[in-house]
N, C-alpha and C. Protein backbone atom coordinates (compact mmCIF):
# COMPACT_ATOMS: atom_id res chain seq x y z
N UNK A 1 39.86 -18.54 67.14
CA UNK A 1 40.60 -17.54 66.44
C UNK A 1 40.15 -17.57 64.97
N UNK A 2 39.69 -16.36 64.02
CA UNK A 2 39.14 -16.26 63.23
C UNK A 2 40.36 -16.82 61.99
N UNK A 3 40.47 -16.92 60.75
CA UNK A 3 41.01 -17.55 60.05
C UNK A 3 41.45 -16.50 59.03
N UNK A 4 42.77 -16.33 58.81
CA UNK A 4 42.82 -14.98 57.85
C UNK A 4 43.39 -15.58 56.13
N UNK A 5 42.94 -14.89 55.43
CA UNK A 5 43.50 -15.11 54.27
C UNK A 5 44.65 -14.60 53.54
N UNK A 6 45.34 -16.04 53.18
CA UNK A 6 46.39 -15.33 52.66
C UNK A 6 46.23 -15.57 51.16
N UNK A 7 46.72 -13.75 50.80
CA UNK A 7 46.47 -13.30 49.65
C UNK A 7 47.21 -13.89 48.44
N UNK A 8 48.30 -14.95 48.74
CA UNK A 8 49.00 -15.01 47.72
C UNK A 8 48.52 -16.30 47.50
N UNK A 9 47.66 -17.32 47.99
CA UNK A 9 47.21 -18.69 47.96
C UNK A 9 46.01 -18.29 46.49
N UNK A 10 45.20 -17.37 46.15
CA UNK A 10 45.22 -17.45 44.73
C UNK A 10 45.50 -17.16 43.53
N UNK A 11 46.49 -16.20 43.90
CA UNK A 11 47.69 -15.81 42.81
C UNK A 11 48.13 -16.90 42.35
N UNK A 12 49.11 -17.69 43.55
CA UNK A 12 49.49 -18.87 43.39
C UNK A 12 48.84 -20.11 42.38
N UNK A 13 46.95 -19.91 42.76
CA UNK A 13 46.79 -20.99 42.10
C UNK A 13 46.28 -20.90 40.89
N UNK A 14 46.36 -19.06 40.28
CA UNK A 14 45.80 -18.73 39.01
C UNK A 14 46.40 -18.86 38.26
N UNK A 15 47.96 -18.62 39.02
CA UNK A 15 49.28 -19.12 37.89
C UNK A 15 49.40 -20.28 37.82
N UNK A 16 49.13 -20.87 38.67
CA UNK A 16 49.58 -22.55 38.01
C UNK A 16 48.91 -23.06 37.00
N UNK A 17 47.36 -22.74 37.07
CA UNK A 17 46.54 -22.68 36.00
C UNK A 17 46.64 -22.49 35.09
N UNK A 18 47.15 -21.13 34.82
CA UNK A 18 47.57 -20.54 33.06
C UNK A 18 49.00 -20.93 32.74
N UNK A 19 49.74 -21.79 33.72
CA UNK A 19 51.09 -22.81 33.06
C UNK A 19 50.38 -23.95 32.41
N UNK A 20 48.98 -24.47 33.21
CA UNK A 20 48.96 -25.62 32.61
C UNK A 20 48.50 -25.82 31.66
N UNK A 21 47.75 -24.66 31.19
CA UNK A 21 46.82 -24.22 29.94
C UNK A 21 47.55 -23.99 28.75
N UNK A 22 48.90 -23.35 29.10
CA UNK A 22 49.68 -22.84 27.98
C UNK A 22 50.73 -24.30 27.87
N UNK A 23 50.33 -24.73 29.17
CA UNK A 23 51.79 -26.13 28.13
C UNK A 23 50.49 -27.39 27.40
N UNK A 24 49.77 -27.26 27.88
CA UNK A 24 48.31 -27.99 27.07
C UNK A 24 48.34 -27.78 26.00
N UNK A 25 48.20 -26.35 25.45
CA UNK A 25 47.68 -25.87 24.03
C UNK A 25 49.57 -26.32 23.53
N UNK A 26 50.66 -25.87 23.85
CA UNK A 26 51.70 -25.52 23.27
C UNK A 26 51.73 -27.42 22.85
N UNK A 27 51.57 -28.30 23.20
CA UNK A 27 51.61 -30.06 23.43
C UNK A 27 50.64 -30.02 22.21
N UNK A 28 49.57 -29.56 22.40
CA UNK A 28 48.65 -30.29 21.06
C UNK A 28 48.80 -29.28 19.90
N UNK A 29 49.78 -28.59 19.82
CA UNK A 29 50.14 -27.56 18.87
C UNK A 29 51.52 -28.08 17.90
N UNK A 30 51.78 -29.41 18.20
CA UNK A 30 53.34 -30.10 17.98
C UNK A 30 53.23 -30.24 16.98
N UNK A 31 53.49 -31.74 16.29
CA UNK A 31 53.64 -32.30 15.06
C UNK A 31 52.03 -32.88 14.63
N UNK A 32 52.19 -32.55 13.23
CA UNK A 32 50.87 -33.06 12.21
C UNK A 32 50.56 -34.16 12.82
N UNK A 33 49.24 -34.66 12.79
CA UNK A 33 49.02 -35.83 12.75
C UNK A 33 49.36 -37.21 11.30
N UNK A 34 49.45 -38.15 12.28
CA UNK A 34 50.49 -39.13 10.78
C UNK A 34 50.27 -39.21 9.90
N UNK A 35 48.45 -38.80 9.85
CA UNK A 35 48.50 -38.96 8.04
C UNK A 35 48.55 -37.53 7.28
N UNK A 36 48.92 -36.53 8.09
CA UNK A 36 49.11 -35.41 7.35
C UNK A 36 50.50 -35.41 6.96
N UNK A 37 51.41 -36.17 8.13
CA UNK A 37 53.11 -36.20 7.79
C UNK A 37 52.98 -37.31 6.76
N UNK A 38 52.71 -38.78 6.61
CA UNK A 38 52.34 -39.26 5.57
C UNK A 38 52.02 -38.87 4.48
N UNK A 39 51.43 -38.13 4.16
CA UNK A 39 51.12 -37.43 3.30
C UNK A 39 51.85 -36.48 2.40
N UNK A 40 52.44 -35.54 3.32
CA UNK A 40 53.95 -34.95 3.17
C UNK A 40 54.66 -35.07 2.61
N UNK A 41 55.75 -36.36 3.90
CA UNK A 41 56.94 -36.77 3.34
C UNK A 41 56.48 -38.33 2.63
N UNK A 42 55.12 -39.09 2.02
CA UNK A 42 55.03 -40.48 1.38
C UNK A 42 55.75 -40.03 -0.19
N UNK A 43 55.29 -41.30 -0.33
CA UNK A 43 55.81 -41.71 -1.71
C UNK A 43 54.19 -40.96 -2.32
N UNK A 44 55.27 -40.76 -3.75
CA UNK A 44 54.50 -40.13 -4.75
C UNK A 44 54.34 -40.66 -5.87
N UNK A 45 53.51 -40.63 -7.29
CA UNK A 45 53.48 -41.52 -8.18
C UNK A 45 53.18 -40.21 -9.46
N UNK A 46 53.75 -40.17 -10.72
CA UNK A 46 53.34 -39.94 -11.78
C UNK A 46 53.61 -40.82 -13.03
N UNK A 47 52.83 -40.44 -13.94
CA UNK A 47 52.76 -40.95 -15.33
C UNK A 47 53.97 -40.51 -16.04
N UNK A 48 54.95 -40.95 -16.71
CA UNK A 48 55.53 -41.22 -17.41
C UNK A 48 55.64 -41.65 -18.90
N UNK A 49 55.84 -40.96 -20.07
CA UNK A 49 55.68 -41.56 -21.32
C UNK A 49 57.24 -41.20 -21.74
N UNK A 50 58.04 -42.31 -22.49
CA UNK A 50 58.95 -42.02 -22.66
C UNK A 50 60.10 -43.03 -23.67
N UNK A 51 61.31 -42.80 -23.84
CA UNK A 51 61.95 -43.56 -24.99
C UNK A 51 62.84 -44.41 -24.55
N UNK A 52 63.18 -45.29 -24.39
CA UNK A 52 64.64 -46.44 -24.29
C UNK A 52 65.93 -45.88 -24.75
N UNK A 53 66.99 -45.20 -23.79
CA UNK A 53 68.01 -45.12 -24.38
C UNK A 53 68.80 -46.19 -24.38
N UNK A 54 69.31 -47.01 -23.39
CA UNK A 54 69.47 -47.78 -22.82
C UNK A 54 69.54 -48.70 -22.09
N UNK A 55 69.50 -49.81 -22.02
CA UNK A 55 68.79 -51.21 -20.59
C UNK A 55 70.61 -51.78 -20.08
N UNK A 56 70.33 -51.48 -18.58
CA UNK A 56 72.09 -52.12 -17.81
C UNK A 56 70.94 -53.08 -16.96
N UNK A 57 70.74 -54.42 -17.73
CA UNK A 57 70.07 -55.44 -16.85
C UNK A 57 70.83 -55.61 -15.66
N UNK A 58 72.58 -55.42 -15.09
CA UNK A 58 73.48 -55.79 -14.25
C UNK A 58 73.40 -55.32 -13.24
N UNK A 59 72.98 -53.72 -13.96
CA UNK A 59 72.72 -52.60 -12.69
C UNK A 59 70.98 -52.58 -12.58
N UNK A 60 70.10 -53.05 -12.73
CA UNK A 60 68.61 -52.86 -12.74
C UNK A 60 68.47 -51.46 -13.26
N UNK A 61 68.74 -51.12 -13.82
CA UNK A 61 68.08 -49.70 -14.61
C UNK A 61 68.47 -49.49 -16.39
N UNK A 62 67.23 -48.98 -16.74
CA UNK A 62 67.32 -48.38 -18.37
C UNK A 62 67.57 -46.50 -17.64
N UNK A 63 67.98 -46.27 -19.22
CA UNK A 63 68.39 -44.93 -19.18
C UNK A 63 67.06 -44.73 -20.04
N UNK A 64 66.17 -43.48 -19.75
CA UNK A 64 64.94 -42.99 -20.53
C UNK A 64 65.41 -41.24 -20.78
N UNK A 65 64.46 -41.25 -22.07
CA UNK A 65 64.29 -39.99 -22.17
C UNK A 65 62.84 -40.01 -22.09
N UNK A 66 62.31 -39.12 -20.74
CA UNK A 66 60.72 -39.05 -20.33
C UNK A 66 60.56 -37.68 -20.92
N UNK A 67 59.27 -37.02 -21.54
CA UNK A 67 58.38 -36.66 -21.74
C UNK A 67 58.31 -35.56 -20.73
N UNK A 68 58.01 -34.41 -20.52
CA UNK A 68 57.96 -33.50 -19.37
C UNK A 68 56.48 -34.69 -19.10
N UNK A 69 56.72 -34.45 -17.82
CA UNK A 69 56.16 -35.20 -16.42
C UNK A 69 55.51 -34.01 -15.66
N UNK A 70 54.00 -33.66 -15.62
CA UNK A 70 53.56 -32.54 -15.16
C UNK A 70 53.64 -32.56 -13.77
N UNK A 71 54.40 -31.61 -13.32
CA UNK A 71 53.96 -31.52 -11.54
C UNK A 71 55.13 -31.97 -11.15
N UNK A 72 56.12 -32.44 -12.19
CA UNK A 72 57.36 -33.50 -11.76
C UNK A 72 58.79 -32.84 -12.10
N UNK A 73 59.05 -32.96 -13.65
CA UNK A 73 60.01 -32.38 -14.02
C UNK A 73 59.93 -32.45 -15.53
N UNK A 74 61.14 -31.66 -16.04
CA UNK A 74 60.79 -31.07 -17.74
C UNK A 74 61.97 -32.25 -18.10
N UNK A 75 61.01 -32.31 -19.95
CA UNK A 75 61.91 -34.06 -20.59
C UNK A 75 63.02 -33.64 -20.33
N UNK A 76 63.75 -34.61 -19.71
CA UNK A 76 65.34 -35.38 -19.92
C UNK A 76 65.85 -36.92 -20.22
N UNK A 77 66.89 -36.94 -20.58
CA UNK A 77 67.30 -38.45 -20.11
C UNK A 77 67.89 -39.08 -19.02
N UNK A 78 67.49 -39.99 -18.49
CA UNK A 78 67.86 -40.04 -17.01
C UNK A 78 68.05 -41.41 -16.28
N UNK A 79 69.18 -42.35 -15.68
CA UNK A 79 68.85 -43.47 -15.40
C UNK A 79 67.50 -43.76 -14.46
N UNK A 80 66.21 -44.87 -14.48
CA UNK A 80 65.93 -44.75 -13.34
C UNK A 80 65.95 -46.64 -13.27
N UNK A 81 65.67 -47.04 -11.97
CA UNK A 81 65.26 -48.33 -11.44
C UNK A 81 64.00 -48.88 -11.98
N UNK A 82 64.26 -49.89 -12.61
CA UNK A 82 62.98 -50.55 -13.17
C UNK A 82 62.35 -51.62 -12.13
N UNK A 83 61.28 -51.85 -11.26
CA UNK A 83 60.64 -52.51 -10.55
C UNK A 83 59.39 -53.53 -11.48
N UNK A 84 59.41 -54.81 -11.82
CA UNK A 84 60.35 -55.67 -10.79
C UNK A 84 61.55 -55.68 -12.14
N UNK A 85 62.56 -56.62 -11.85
CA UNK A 85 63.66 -56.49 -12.89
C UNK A 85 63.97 -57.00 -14.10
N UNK A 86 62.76 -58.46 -13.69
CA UNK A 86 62.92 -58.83 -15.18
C UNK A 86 61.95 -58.15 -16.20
N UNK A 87 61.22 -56.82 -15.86
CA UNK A 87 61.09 -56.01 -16.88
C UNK A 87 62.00 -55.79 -17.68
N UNK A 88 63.40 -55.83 -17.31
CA UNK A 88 64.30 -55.30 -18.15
C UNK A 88 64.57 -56.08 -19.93
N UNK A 89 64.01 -57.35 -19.10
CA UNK A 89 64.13 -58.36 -20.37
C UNK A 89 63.36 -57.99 -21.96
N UNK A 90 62.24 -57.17 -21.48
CA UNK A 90 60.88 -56.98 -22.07
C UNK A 90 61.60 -55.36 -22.90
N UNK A 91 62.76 -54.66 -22.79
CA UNK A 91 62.83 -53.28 -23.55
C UNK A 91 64.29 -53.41 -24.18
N UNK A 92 64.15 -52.40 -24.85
CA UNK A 92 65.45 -52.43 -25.81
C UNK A 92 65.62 -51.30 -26.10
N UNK A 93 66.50 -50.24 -26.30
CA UNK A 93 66.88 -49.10 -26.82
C UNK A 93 66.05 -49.08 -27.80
N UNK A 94 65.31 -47.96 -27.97
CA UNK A 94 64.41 -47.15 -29.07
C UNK A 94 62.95 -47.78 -28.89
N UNK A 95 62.88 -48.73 -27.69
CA UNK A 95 61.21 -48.91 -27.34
C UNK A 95 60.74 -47.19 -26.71
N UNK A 96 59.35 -47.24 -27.53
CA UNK A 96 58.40 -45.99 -26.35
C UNK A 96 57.77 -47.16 -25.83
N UNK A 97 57.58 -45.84 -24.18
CA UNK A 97 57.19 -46.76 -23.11
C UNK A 97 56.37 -46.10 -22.19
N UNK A 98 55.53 -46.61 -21.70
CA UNK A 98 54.53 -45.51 -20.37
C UNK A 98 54.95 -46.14 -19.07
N UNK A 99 54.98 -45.53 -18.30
CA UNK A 99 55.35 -46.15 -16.67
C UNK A 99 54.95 -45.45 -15.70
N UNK A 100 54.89 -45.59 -14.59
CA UNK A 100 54.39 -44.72 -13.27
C UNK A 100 56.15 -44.83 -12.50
N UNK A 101 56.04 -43.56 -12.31
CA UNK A 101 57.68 -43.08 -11.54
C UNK A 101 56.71 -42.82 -10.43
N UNK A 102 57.77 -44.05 -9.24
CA UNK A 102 57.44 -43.87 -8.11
C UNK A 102 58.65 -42.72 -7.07
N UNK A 103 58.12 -41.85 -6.37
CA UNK A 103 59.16 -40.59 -5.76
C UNK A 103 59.02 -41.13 -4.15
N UNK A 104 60.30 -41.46 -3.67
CA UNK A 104 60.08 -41.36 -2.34
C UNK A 104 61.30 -40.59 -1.76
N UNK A 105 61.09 -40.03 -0.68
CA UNK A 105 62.28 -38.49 -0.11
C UNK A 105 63.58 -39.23 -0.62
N UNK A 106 64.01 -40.10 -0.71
CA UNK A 106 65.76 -40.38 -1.03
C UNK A 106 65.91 -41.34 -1.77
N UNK A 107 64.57 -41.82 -3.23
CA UNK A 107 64.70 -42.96 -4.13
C UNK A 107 63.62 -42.42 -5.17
N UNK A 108 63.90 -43.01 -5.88
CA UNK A 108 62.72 -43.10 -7.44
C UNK A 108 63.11 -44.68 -7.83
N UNK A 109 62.31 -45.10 -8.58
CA UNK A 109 61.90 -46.10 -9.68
C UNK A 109 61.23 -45.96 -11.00
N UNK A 110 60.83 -47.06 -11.64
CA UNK A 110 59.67 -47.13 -12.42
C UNK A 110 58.87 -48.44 -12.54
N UNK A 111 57.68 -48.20 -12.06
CA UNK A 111 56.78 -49.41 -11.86
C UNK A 111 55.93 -49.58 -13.19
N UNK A 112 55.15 -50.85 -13.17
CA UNK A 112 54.63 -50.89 -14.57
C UNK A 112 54.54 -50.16 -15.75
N UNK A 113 55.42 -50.70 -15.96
CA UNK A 113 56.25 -50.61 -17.80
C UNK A 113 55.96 -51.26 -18.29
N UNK A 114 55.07 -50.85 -19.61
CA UNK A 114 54.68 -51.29 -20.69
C UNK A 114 55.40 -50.49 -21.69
N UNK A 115 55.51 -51.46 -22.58
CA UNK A 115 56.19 -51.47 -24.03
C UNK A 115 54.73 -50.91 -24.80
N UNK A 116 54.85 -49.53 -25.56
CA UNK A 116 53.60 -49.33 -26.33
C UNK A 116 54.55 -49.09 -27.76
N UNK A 117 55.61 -49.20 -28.00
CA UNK A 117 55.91 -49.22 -29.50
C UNK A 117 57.43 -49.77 -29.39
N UNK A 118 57.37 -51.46 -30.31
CA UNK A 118 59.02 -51.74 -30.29
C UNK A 118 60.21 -50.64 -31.17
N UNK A 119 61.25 -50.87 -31.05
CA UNK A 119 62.17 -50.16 -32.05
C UNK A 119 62.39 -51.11 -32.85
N UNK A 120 62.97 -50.52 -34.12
CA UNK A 120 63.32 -51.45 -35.47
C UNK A 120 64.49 -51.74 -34.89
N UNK A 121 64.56 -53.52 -35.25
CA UNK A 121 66.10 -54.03 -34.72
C UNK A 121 67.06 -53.60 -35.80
N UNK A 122 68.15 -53.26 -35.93
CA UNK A 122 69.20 -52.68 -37.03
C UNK A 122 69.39 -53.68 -37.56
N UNK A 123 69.55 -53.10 -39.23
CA UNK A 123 70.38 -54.89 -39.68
C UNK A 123 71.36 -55.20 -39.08
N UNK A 124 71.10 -56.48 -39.52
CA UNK A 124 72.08 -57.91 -38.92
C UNK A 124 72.13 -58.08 -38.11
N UNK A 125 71.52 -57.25 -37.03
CA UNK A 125 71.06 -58.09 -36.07
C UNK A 125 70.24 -59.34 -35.83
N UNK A 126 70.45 -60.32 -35.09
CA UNK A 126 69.89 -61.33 -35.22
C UNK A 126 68.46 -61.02 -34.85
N UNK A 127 67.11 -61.70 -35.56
CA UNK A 127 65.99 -61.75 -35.28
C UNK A 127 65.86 -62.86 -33.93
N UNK A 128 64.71 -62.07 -33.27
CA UNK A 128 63.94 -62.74 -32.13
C UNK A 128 63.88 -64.33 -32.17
N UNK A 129 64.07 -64.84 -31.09
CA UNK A 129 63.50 -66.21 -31.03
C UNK A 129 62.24 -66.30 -31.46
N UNK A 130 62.39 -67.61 -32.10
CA UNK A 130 60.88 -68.04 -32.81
C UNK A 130 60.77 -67.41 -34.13
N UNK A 131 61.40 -66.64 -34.92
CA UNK A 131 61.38 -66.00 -36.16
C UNK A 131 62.88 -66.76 -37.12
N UNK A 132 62.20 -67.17 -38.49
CA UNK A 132 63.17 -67.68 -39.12
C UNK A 132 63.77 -65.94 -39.47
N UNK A 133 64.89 -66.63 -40.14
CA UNK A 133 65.68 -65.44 -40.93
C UNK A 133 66.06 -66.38 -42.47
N UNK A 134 66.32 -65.41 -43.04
CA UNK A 134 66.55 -65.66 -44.67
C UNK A 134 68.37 -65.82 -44.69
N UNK A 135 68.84 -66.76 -45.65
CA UNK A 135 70.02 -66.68 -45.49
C UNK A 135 70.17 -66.28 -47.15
């Protein structure tokens, strides 16, 4: 007996084909690869030049007034986190200072801080260790 064809056996298998093609492409069409999401959502870094309003060694942060920060934001004064903490020891209200503000999606800091100009201590305030004073 001769063998007949049935017509719907490659309908059947042209569609299964173009399901598997379209969930193929739609799969490698998903999410960035990691270092493009890395990239994205990482941490960010700018330059910083800016003034000492304040140092809360208790709370780890000085209050600065930065310098518009290109690409970042326009001068304000602003608490941020000083990394590591006993930087804090090293500034004083009315130091200028350069630093790299580190940005990550739900934190900031400020990493290497250097002191590039002290402030005048007010009179009567006591002078620095290691410095006589006049009585």
């Amino acid at each position: 007996m001769p063998h007949k064809c049935n017509s719907s056996s490659p309908s059947i298998a042209l569609l299964a084909l173009c399901a598997l093609l379209t969930f193929s492409l739609a799969c490698n069409r998903g999410a960035p690869p990691p270092s493009a999401e890395h990239a994205q959502g990482g941490t960010k870094r700018y330059s910083l030049k800016g003034k000492v309003i304040s140092v809360n060694k208790q709370a780890g942060n000085a209050t600065i007034y930065n310098d518009p920060i290109a690409g970042f934001m326009d001068p304000m004064a602003m608490p941020y986190t000083i990394k590591p903490a006993a930087t804090l020891d090293d500034l004083q209200p009315g130091d200028t200072i350069t630093a790299d503000v580190v940005v990550e999606p739900d934190k900031y800091w400020l990493e290497n801080v250097k002191v590039t100009a002290h402030s005048q201590a007010p009179a009567g305030k006591p002078a620095p260790a290691g410095e006589k004073q006049e009585k």
